[in-house]
C-alpha atoms as a PDB file:
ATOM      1  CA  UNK A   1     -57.272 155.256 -10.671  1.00  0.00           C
ATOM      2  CA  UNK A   2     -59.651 154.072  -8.312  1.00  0.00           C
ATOM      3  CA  UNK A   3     -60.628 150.961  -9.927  1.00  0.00           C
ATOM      4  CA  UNK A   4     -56.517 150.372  -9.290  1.00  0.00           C
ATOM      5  CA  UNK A   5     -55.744 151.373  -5.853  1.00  0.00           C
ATOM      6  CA  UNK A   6     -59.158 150.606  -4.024  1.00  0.00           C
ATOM      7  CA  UNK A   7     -61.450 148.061  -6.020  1.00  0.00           C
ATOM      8  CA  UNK A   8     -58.424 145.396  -6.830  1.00  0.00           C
ATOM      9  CA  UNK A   9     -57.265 145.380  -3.376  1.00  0.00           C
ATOM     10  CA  UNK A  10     -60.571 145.014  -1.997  1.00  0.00           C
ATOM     11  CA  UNK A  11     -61.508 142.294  -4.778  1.00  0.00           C
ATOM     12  CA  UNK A  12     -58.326 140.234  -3.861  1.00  0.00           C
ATOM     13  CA  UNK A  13     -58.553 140.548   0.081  1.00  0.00           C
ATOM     14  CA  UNK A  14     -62.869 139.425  -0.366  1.00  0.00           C
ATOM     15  CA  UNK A  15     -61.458 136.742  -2.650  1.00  0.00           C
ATOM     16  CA  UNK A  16     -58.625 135.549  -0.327  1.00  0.00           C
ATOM     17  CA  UNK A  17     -60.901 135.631   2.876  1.00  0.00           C
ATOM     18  CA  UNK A  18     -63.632 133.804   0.418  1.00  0.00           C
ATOM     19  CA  UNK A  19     -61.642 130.974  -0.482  1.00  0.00           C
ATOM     20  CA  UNK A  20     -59.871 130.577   3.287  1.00  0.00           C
ATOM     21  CA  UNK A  21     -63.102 130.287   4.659  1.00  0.00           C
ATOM     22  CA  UNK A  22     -64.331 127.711   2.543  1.00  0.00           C
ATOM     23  CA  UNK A  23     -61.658 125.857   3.077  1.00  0.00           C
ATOM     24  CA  UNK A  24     -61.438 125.926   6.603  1.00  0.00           C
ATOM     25  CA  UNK A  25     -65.134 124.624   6.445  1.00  0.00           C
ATOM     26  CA  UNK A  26     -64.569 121.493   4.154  1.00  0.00           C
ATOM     27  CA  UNK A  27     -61.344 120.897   6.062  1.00  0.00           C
ATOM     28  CA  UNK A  28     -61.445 121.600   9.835  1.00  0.00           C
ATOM     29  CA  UNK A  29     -57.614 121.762  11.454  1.00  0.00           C
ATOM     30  CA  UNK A  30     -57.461 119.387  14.303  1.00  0.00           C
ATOM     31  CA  UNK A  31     -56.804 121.347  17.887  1.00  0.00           C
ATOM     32  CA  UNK A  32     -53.177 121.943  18.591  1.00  0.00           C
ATOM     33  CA  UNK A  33     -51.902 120.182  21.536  1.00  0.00           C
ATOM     34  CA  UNK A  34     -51.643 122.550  24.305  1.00  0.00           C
ATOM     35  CA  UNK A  35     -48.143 124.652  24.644  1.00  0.00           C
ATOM     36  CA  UNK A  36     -45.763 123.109  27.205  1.00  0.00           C
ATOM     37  CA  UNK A  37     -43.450 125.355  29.403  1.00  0.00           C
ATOM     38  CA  UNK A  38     -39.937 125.744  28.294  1.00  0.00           C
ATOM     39  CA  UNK A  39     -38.577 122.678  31.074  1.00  0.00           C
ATOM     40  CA  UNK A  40     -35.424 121.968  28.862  1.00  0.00           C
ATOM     41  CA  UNK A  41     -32.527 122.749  26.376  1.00  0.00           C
ATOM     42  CA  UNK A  42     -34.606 120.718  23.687  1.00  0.00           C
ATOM     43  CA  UNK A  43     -38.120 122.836  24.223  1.00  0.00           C
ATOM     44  CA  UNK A  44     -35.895 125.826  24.048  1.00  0.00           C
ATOM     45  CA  UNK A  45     -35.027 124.559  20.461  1.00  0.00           C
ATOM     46  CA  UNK A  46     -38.551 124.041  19.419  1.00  0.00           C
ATOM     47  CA  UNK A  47     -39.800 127.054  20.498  1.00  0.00           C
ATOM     48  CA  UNK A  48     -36.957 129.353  18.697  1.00  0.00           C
ATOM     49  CA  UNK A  49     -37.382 126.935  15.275  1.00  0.00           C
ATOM     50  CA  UNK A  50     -41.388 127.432  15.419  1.00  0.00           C
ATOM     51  CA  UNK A  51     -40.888 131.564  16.222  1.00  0.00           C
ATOM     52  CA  UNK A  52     -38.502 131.391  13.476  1.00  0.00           C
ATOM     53  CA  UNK A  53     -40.287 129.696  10.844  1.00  0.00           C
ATOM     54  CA  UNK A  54     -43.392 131.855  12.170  1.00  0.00           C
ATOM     55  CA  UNK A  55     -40.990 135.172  11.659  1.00  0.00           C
ATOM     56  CA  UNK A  56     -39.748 134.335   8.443  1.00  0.00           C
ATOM     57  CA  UNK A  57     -42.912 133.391   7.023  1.00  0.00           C
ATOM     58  CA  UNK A  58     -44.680 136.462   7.848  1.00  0.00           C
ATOM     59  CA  UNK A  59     -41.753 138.922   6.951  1.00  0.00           C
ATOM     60  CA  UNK A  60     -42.192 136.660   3.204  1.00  0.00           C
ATOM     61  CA  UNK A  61     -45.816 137.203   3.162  1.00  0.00           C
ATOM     62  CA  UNK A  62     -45.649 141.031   4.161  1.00  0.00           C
ATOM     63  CA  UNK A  63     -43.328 141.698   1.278  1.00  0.00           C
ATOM     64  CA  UNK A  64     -45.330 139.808  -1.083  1.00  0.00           C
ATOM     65  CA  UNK A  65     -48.392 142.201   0.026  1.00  0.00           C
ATOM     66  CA  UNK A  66     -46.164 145.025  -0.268  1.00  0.00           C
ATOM     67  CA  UNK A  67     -44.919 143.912  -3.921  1.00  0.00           C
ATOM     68  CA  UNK A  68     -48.047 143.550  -5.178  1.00  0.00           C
ATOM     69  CA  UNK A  69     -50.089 146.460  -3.588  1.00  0.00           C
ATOM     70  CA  UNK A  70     -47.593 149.204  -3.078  1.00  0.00           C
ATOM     71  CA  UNK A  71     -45.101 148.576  -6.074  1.00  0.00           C
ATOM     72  CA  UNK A  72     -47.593 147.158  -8.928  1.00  0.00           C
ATOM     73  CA  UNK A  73     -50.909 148.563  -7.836  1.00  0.00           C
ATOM     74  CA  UNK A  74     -50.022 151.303  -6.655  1.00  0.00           C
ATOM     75  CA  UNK A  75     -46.621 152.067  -8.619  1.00  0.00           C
ATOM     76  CA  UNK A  76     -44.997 152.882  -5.287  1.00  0.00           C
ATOM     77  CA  UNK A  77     -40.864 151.738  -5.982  1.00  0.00           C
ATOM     78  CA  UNK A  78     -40.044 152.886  -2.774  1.00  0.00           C
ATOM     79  CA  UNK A  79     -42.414 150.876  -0.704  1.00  0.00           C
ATOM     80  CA  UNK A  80     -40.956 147.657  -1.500  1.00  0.00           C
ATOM     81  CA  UNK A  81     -37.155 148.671   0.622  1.00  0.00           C
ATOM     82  CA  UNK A  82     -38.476 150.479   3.011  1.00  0.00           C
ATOM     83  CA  UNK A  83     -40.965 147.804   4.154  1.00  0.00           C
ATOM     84  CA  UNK A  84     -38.151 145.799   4.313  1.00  0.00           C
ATOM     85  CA  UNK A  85     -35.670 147.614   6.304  1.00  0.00           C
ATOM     86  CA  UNK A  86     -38.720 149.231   7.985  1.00  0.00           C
ATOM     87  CA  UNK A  87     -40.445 144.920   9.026  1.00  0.00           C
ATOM     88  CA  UNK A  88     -36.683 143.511   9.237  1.00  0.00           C
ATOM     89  CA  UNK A  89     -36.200 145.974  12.491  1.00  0.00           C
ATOM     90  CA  UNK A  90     -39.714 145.565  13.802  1.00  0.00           C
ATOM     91  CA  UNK A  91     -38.845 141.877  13.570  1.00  0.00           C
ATOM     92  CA  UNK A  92     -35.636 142.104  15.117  1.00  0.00           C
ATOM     93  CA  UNK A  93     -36.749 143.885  18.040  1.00  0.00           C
ATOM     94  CA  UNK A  94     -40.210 141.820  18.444  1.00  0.00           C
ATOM     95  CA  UNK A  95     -38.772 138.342  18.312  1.00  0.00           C
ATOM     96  CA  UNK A  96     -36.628 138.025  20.972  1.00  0.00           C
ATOM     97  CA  UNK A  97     -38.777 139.943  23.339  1.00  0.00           C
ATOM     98  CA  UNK A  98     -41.693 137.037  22.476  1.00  0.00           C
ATOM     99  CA  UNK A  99     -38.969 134.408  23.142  1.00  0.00           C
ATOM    100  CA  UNK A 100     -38.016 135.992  26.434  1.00  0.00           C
ATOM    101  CA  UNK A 101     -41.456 136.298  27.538  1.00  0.00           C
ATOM    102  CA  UNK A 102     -42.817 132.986  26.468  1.00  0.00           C
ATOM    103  CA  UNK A 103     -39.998 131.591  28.731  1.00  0.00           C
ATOM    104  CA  UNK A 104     -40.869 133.955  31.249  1.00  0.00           C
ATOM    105  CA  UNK A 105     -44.376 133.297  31.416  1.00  0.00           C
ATOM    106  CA  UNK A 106     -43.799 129.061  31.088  1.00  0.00           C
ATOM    107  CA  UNK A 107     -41.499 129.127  34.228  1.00  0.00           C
ATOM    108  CA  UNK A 108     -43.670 131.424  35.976  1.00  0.00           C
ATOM    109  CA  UNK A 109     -46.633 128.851  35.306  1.00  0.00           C
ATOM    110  CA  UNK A 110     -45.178 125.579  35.906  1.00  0.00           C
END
């Protein structure tokens, strides 16, 4: 029971961090060019595509975590549709407040 619901998680998230890290070090990521305010119609588009893409990445990978720790670690059916219903709101609420407030906070420092 343990060796299930604490060692394998722990194992996979040392492994994961592990293997990002030496990555990361053999292959540095060039510096992102610095964020523009939101001037025009066209950085409007950019900036909802990149916060969606961003969104629907991470709702993808949180249910992927939730699959495999809640439903076939931990044998936990219910997990999986709750976390979804539960992220799907959080997401719904959380993305257009960022969108507002990036705006917000680009006109405010142009």
């Amino acid at each position: 029971m343990i060796l299930r619901q604490v060692v394998a998680p722990v194992l996979a998230g040392f492994a994961f961090c592990t293997a990002a890290a030496l990555y990361a070090a053999r292959r540095p990521a060039p510096r992102p060019p610095r964020s523009r305010a939101v001037r025009s119609l066209a950085d409007l588009r950019l900036l909802l595509r990149h916060v969606a893409v961003t969104a629907a990445g991470g709702y993808v990978a949180l249910l992927a975590i939730v699959l495999v720790f809640s439903v076939f670690v931990a044998g936990d059916t219910d997990a999986l549709p709750s976390a979804a219903w539960s992220s799907l709101f959080l997401l719904a609420v959380a993305t257009p407040v960022f969108v507002l407030l990036a705006v917000a906070f680009g006109r405010r420092s142009a």
